[in-house]
Structure formats: C-alpha cells, structure tokens
C-alpha atoms as a PDB file:
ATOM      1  CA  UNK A   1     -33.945 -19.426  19.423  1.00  0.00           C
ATOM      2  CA  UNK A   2     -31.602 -17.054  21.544  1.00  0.00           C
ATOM      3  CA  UNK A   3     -31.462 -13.319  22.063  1.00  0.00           C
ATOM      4  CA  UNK A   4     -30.998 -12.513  18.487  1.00  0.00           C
ATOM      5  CA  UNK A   5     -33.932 -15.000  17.194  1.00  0.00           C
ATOM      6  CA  UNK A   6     -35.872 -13.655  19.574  1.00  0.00           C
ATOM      7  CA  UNK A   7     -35.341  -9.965  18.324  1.00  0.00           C
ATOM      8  CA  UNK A   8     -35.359 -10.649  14.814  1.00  0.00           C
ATOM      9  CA  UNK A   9     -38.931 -12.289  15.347  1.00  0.00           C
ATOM     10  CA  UNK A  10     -40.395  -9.189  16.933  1.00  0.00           C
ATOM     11  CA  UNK A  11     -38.508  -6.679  14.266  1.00  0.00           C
ATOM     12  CA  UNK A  12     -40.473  -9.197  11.648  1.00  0.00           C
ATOM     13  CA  UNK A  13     -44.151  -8.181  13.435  1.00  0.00           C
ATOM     14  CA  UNK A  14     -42.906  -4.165  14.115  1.00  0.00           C
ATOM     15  CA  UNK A  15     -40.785  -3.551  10.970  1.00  0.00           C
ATOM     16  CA  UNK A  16     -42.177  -5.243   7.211  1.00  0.00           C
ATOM     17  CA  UNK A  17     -39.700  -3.391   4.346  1.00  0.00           C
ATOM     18  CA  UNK A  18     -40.929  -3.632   1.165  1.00  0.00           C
ATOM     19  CA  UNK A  19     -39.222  -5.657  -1.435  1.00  0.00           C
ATOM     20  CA  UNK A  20     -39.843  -3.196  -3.963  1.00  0.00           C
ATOM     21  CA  UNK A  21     -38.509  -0.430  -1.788  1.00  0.00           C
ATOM     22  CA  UNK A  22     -34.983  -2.034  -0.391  1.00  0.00           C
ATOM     23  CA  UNK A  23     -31.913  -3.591  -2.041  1.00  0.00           C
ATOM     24  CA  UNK A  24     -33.012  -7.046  -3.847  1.00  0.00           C
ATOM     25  CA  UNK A  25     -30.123  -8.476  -1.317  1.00  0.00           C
ATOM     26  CA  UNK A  26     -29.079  -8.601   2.404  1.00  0.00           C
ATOM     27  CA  UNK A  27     -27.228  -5.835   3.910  1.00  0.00           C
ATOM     28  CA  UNK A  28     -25.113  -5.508   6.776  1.00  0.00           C
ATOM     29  CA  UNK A  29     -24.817  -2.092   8.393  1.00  0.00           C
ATOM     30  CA  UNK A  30     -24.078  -0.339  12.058  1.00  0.00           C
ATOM     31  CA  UNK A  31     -27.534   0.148  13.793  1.00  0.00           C
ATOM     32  CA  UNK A  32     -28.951   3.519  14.217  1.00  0.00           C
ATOM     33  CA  UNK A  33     -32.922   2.511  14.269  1.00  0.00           C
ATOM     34  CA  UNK A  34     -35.382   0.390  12.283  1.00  0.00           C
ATOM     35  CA  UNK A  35     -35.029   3.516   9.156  1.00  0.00           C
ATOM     36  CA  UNK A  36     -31.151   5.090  10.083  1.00  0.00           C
ATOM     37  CA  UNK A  37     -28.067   3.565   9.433  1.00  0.00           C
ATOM     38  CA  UNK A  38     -24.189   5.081  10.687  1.00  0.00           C
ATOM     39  CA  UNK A  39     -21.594   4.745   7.890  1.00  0.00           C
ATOM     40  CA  UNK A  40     -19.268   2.858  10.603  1.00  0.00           C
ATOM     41  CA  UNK A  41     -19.373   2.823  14.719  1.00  0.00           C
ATOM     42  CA  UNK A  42     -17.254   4.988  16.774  1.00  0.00           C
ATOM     43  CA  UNK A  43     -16.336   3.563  20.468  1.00  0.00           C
ATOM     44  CA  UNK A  44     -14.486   5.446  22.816  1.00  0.00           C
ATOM     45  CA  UNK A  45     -13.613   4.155  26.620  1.00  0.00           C
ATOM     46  CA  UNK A  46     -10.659   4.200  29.057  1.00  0.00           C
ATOM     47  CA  UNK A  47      -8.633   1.063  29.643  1.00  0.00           C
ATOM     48  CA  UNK A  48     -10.522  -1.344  31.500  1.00  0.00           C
ATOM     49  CA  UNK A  49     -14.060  -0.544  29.754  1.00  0.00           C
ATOM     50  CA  UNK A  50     -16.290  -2.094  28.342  1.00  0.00           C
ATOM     51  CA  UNK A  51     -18.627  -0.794  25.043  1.00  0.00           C
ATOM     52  CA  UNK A  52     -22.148  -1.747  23.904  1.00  0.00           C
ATOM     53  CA  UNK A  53     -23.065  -1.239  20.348  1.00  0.00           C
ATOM     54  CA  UNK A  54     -25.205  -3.244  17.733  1.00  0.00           C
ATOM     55  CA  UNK A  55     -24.767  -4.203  14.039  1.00  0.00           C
ATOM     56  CA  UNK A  56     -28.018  -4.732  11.724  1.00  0.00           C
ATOM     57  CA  UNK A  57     -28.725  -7.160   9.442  1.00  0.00           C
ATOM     58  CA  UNK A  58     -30.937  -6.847   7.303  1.00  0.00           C
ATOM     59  CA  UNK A  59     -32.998  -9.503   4.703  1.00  0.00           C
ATOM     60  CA  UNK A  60     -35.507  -7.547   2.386  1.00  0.00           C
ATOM     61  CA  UNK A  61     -36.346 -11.286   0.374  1.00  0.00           C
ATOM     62  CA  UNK A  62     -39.039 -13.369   0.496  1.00  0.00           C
ATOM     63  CA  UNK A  63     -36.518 -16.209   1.613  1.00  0.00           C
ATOM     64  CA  UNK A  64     -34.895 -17.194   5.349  1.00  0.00           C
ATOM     65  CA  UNK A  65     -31.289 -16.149   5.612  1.00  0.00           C
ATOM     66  CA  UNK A  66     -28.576 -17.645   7.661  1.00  0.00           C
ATOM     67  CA  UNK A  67     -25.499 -15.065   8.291  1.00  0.00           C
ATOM     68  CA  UNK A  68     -22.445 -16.266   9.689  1.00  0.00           C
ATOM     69  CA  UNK A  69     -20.649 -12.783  11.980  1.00  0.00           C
ATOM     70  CA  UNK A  70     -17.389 -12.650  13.291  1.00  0.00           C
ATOM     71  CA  UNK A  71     -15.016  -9.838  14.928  1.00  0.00           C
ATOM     72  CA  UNK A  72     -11.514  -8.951  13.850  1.00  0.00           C
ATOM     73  CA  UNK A  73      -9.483  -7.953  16.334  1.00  0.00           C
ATOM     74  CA  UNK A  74      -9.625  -9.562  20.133  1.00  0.00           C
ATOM     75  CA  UNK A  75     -11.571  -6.980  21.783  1.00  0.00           C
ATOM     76  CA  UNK A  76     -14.728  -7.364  19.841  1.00  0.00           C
ATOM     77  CA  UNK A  77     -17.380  -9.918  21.214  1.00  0.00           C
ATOM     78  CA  UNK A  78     -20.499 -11.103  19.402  1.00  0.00           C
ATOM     79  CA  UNK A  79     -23.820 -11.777  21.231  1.00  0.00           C
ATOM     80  CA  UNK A  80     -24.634 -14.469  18.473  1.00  0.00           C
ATOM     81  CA  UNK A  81     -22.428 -15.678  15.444  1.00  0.00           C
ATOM     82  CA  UNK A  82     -24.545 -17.166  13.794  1.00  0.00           C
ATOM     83  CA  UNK A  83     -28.293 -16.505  13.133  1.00  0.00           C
ATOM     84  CA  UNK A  84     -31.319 -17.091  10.589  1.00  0.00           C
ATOM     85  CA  UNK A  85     -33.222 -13.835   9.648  1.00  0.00           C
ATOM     86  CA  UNK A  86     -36.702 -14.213   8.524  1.00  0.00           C
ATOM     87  CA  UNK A  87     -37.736 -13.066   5.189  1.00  0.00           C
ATOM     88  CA  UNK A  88     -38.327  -9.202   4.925  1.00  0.00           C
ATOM     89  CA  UNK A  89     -36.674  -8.903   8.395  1.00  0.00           C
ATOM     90  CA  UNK A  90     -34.112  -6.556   9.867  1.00  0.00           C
ATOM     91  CA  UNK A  91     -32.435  -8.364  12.930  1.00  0.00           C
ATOM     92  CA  UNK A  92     -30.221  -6.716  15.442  1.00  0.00           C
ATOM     93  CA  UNK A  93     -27.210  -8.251  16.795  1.00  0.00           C
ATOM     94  CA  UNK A  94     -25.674  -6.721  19.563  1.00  0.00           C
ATOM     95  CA  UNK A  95     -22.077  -6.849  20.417  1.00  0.00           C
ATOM     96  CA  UNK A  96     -18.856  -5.616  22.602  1.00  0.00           C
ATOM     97  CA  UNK A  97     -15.785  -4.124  23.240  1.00  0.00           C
ATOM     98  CA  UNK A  98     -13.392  -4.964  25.613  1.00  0.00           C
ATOM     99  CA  UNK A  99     -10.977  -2.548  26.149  1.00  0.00           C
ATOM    100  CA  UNK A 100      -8.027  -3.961  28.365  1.00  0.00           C
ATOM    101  CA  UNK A 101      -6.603  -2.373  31.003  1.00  0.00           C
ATOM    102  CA  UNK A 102      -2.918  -1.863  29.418  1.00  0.00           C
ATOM    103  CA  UNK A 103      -4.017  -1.042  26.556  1.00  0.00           C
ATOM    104  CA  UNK A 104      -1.966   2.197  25.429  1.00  0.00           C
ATOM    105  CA  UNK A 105      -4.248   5.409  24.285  1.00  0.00           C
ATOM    106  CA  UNK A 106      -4.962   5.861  21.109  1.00  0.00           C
ATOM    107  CA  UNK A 107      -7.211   4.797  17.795  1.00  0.00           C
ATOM    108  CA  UNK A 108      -7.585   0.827  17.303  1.00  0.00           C
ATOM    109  CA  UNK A 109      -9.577  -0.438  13.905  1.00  0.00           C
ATOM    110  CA  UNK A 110     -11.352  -2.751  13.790  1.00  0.00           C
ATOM    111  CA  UNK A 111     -14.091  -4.651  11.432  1.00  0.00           C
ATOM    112  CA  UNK A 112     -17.487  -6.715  11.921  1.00  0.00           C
ATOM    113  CA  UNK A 113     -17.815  -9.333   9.140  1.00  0.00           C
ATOM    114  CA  UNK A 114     -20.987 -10.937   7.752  1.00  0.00           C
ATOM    115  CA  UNK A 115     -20.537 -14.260   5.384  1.00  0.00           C
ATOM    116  CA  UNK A 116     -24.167 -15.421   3.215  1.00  0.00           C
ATOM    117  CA  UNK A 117     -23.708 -17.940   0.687  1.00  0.00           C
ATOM    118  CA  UNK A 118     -21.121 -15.734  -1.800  1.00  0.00           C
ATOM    119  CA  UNK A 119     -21.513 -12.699  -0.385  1.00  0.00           C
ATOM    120  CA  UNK A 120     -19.504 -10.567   2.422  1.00  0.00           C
ATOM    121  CA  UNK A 121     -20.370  -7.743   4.348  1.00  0.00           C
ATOM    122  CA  UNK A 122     -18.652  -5.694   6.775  1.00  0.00           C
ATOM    123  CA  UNK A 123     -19.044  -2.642   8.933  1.00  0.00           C
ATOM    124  CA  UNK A 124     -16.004  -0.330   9.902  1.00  0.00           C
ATOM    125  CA  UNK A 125     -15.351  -0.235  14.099  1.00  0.00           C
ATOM    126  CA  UNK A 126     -13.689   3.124  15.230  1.00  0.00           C
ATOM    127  CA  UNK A 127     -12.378   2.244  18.530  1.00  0.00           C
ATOM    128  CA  UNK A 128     -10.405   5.339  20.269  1.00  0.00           C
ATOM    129  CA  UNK A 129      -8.556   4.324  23.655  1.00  0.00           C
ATOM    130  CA  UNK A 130      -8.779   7.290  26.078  1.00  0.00           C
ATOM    131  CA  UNK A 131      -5.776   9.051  27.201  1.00  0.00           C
ATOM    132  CA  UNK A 132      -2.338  11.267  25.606  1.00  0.00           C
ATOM    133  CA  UNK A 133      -2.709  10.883  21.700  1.00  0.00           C
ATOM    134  CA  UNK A 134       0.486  11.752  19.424  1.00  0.00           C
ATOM    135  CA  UNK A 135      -0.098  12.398  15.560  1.00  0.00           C
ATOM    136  CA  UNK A 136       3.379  11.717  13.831  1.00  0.00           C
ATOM    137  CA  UNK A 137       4.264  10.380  10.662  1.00  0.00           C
ATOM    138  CA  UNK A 138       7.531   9.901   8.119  1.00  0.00           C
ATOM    139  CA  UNK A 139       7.739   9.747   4.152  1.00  0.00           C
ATOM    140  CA  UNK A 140      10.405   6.900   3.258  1.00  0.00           C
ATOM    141  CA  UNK A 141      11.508   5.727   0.147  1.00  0.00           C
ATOM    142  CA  UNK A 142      10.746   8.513  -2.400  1.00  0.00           C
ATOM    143  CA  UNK A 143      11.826   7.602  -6.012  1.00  0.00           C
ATOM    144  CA  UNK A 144      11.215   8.502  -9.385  1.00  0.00           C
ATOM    145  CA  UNK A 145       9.747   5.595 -11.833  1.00  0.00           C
ATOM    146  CA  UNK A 146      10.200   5.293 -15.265  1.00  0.00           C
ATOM    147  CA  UNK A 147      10.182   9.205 -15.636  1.00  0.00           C
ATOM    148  CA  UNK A 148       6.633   9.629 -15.103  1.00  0.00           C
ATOM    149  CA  UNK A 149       6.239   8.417 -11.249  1.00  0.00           C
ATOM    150  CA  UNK A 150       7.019   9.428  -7.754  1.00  0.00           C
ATOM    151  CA  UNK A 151       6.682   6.727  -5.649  1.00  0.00           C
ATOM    152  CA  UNK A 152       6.844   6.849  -1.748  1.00  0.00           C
ATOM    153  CA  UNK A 153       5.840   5.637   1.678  1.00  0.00           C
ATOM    154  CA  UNK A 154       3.963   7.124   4.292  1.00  0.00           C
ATOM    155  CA  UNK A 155       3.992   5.760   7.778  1.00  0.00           C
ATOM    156  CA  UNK A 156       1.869   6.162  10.763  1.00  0.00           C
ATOM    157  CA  UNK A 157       4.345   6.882  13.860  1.00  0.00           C
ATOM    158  CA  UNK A 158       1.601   7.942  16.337  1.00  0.00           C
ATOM    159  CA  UNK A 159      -1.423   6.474  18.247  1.00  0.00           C
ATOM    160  CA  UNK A 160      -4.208   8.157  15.931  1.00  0.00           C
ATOM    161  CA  UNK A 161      -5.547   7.483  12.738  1.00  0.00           C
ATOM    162  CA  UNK A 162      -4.583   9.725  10.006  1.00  0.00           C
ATOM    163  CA  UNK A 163      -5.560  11.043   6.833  1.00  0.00           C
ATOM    164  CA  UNK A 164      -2.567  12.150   5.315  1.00  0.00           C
ATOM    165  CA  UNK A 165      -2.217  15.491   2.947  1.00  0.00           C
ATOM    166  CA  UNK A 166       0.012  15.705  -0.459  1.00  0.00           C
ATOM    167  CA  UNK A 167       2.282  18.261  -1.635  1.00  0.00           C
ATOM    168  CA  UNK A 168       4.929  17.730  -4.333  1.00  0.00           C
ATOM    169  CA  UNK A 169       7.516  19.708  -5.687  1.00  0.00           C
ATOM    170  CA  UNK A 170      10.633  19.340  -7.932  1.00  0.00           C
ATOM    171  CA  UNK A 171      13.355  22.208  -8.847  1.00  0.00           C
ATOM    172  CA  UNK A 172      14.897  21.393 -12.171  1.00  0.00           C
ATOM    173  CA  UNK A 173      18.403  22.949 -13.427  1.00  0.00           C
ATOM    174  CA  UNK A 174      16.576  26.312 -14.881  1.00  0.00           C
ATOM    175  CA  UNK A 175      13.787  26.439 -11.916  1.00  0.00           C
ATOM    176  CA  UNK A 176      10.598  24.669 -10.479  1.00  0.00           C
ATOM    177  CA  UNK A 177       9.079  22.076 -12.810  1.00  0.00           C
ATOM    178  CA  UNK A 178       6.895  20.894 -10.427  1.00  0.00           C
ATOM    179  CA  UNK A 179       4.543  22.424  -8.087  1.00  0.00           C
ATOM    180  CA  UNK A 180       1.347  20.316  -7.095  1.00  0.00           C
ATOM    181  CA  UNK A 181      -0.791  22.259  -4.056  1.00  0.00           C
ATOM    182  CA  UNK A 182      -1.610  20.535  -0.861  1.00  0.00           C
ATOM    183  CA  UNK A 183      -4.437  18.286  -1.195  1.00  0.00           C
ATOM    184  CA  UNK A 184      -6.435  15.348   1.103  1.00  0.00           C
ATOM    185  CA  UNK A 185      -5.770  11.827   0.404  1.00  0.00           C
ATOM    186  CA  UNK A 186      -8.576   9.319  -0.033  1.00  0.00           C
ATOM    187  CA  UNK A 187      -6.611   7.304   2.712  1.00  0.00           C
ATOM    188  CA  UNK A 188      -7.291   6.631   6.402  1.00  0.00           C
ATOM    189  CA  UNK A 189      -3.957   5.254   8.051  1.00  0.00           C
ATOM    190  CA  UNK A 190      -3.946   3.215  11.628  1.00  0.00           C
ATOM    191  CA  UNK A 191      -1.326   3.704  13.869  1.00  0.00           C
ATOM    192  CA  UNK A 192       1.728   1.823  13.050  1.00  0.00           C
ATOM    193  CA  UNK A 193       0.485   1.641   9.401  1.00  0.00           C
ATOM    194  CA  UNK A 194       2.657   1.564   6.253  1.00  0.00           C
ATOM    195  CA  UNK A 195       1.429   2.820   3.133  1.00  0.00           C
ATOM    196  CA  UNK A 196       3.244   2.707  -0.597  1.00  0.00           C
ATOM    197  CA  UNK A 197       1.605   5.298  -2.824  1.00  0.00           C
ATOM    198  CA  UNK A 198       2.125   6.284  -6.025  1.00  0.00           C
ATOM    199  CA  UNK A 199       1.616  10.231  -7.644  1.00  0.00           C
ATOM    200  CA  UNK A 200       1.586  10.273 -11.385  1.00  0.00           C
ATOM    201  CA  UNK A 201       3.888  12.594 -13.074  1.00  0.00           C
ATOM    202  CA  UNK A 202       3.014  12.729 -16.813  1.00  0.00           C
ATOM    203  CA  UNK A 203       4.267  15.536 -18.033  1.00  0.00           C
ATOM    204  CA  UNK A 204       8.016  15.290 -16.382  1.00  0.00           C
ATOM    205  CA  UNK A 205      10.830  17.255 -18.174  1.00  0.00           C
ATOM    206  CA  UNK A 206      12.804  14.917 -21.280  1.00  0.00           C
ATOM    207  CA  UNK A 207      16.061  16.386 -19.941  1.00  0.00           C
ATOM    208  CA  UNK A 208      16.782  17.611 -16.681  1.00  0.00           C
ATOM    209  CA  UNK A 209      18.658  16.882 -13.137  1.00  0.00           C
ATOM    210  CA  UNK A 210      15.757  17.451 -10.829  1.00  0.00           C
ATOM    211  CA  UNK A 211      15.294  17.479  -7.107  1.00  0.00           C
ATOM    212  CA  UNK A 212      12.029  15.996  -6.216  1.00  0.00           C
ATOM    213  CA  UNK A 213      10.140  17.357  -2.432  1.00  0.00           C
ATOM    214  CA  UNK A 214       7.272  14.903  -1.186  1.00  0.00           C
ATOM    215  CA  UNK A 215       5.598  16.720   2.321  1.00  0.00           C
ATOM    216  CA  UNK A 216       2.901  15.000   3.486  1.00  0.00           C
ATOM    217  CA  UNK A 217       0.847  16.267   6.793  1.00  0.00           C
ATOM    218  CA  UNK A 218      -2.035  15.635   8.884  1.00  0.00           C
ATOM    219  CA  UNK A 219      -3.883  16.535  11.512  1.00  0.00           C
ATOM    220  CA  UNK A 220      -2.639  17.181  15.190  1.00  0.00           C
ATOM    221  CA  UNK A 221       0.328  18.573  13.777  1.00  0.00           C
ATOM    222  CA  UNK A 222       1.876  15.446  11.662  1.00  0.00           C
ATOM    223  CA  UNK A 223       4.552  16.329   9.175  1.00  0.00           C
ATOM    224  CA  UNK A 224       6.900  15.031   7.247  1.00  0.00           C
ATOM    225  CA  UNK A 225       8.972  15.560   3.808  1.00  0.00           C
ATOM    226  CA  UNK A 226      11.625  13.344   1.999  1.00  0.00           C
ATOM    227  CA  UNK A 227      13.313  13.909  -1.123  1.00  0.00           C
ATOM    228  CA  UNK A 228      14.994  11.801  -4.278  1.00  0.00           C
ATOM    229  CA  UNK A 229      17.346  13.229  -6.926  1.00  0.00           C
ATOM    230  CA  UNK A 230      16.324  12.043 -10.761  1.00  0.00           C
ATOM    231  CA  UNK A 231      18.129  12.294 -14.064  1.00  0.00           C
ATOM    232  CA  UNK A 232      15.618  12.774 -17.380  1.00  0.00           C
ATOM    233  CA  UNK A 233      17.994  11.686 -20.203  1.00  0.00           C
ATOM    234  CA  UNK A 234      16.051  11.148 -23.600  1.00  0.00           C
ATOM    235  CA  UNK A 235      18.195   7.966 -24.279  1.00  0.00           C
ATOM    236  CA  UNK A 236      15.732   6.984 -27.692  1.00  0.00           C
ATOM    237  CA  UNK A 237      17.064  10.601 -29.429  1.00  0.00           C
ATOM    238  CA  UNK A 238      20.261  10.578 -28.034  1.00  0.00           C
ATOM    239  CA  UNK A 239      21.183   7.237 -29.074  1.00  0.00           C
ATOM    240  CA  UNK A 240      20.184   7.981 -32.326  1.00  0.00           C
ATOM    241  CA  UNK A 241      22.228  10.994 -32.598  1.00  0.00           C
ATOM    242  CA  UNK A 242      25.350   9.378 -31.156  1.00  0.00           C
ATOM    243  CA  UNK A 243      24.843   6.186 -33.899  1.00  0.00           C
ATOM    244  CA  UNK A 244      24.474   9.088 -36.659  1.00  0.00           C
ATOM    245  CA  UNK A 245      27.643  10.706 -35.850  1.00  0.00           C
ATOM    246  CA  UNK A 246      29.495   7.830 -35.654  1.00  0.00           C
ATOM    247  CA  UNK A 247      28.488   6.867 -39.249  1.00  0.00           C
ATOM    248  CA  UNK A 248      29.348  10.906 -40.364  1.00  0.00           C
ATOM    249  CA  UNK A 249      32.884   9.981 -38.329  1.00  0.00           C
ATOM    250  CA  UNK A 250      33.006   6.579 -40.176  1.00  0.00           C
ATOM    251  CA  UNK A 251      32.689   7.791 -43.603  1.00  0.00           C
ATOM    252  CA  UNK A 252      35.178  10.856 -42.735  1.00  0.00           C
ATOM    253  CA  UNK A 253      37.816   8.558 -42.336  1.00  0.00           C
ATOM    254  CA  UNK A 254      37.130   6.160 -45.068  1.00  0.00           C
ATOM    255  CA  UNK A 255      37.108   9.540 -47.392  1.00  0.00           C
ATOM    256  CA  UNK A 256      40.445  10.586 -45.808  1.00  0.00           C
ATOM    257  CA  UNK A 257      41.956   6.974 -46.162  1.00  0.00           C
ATOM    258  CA  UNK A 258      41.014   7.131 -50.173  1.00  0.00           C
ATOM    259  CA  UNK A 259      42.816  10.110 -50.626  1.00  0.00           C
ATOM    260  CA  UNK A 260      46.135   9.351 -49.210  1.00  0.00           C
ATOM    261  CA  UNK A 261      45.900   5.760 -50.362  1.00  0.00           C
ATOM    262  CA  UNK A 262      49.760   5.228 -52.359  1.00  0.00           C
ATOM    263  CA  UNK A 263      50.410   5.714 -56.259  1.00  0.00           C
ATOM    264  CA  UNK A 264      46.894   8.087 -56.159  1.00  0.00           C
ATOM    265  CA  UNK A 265      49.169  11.071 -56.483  1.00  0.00           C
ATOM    266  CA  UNK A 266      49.331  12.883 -59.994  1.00  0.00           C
ATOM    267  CA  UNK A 267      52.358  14.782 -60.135  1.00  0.00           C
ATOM    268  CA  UNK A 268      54.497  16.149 -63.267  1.00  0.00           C
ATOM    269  CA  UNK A 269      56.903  13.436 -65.047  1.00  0.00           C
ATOM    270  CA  UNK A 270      59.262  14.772 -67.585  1.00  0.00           C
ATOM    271  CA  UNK A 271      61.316  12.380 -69.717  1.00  0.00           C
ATOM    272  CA  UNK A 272      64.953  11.749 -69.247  1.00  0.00           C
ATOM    273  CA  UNK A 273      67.244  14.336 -71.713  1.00  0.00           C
END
C-alpha cells in the first residue's frame, strides 16, 4: 500500500466529508489540516536545503479514485505519484524541495499537478532562494494598434517575482489626451519572464500626432517607462473629401474647356460696303 495508502486509510476512519457538504468532484489543494486549505505553498531555504511540505487530495464520492501527481520543475520530489483514494477520503501526499547548492537567490515557481480521468488539478509552489534579491524590470516594444490599442512588453530583469503597476499617458498637439492613474495588474511575473500586454484605448483622438508614456513599477523599487509616437489620421473622411474635390476640380475644368472651345465666340459682323 505505501506511505500514502497507508495515510489515506487512516484519514478515511478520522475524517468522513459529507457528499452533500463538499464539491460533487475531487480536489487538489496545498495541505493546511483535515478542514484548512492555503491558496498555494510558500518555501523558503538557503542553497543546499531541503523543504518538507504536503499537497491534499481530496475524493468527496462514493467511488475509489486513482490520481496520477507530478512536479514541474527539478527540485520538486513526490513521496508517491501515483495513488488510489478511497471514497469520501482526503489523502495527504507529502513531498520536497531540493534546493541546490548554486542555486542563485531569488523566487523560483513552480507547480504540483494532479491528472483523474479528464480532469487536472494543480497547486501553485512559491519557492524563494535565500540570499541578495534585485527587483528590476523594462517596458519594450510599446506601439499603438489600430488607433484604439497600446500594446507593450514587460520584462522581469531581477530575481523576484513581480506584480507589475500601470500608468499611461499620451500628450497630443493641443495637450494631454491621455492620463490613466497608476493601478495593480492582475499579473504575477517570474524572474526572467516576458509578458505582452495589451491596454485598451477606446476613446483615442480622430486626428492628432501623439506621444504615448507606458511606466510600469513594482515593488522593491522596479521601474521602468518606454514610449511610441502615433499619427490619428481619419483616412474614411479624408478620402472622401479629397475624391469630392477632385470631382469640384474636374467639372471646373470641363466648364472652363466649354467656354473657350473655338467658333463659341459671338462677336459683331457687319456686311461688306
């Protein structure tokens, strides 16, 4: 049976959840107790530790269950990959970190995955190396789409995870068209991440020469800005008004041709004496 059929059989006899009262599915979810839960596990250790945590599983049916887990990322290391949880049965799997003894300081992610039949599960691992952290980013590639998007990168530079903060602003011949406050992304960003966003823009001037401003900062001091130049042209109007003086200029010189056309002219004629 193995550590984890072992624990799963005494959870069964200490912990009974009620179908009625649970999901009507398995779950997988960091452990915190038979009745808590953590949203995602946080691990922190100097090179050269080693971290215990443990992941729940949990099967509120009236049916066995067979989970398959695995790790991403090197450093994690299952007690058991694959187990059978008893109906209405919440079986704890405990697991490791590895943190290697070069490894440089700062935040590594990470993920536990659970596969059951068509369904996936995972739980979020935090792992933070100890030691110097630096918080640095850049914004790359700003540009104007289609008149009514800024699009741009953000890039983790640093060793900690960030969550980035927006601010966007854009000075137009006649003054500031643009002028959008500071505000949290719903983005967390690894070290050495890239990510392309996109801010919506919908009420951008029709015709302008703009200079477009995207800052973007985060904690531990990370900032950054980049800007783009744009052009707002209304080419649908102006086309229109170019093709309408054209035909004004068209028939102007079709009315001047008629006029001056020869024998048109009406002068005086007198007969010979």
């Amino acid at each position: 049976m193995g550590v984890v059929g072992a624990a799963a059989t005494l959870l069964a006899a200490l912990t009974t959840i009620p179908v009625a009262a649970g999901p009507s599915h398995w779950t997988l979810t960091a452990s915190a107790g038979p009745q808590n839960t953590r949203p995602y596990i946080y691990a922190e250790g100097a090179p050269g530790t080693v971290l215990e945590d443990e992941v729940a599983v949990t099967n509120p049916t009236t049916s066995p269950l067979r989970v398959t887990l695995r790790g991403t990322g090197a450093w994690i290391t299952l007690a058991d990959r694959d187990i059978r949880v008893p109906p209405r049965t919440r079986a704890e799997i405990p697991f490791t970190v590895t943190v290697p003894r070069g490894a440089t300081p700062g935040d590594r992610p990470g993920t536990i995955v659970a596969d059951a039949g068509d369904r996936t599960s995972r739980v979020r691992v935090h792992l933070r190396v100890g030691g110097p952290t630096l918080a640095a980013l850049t914004v790359e590639h700003v540009r104007v789409v289609d008149g009514h998007r800024i699009t741009y990168d953000v890039v983790n530079r640093g060793n900690t995870t960030l969550t980035p903060r927006l601010a966007v602003t854009a000075d137009g011949l006649l003054g500031n068209v643009l002028d959008k406050a500071p505000r949290t992304l719903p983005l967390e960003l690894p070290p050495g991440r890239r990510a392309a966003l996109t801010e919506p823009w919908p009420d951008a001037p029709a015709f302008d020469a703009v200079d477009v401003k995207v800052t973007v900062t985060a904690g531990g001091g990370a900032r950054d800005s980049a800007t783009a130049t744009a052009r707002f042209v209304p080419w649908g109007p102006l086309a229109g008004a170019l093709a309408l003086l054209a035909a004004v200029g068209s028939a102007a010189r079709g009315l001047v041709r008629r006029r001056h056309r020869p024998g048109t002219d009406t002068g005086d004629v007198r007969s010979a004496p």
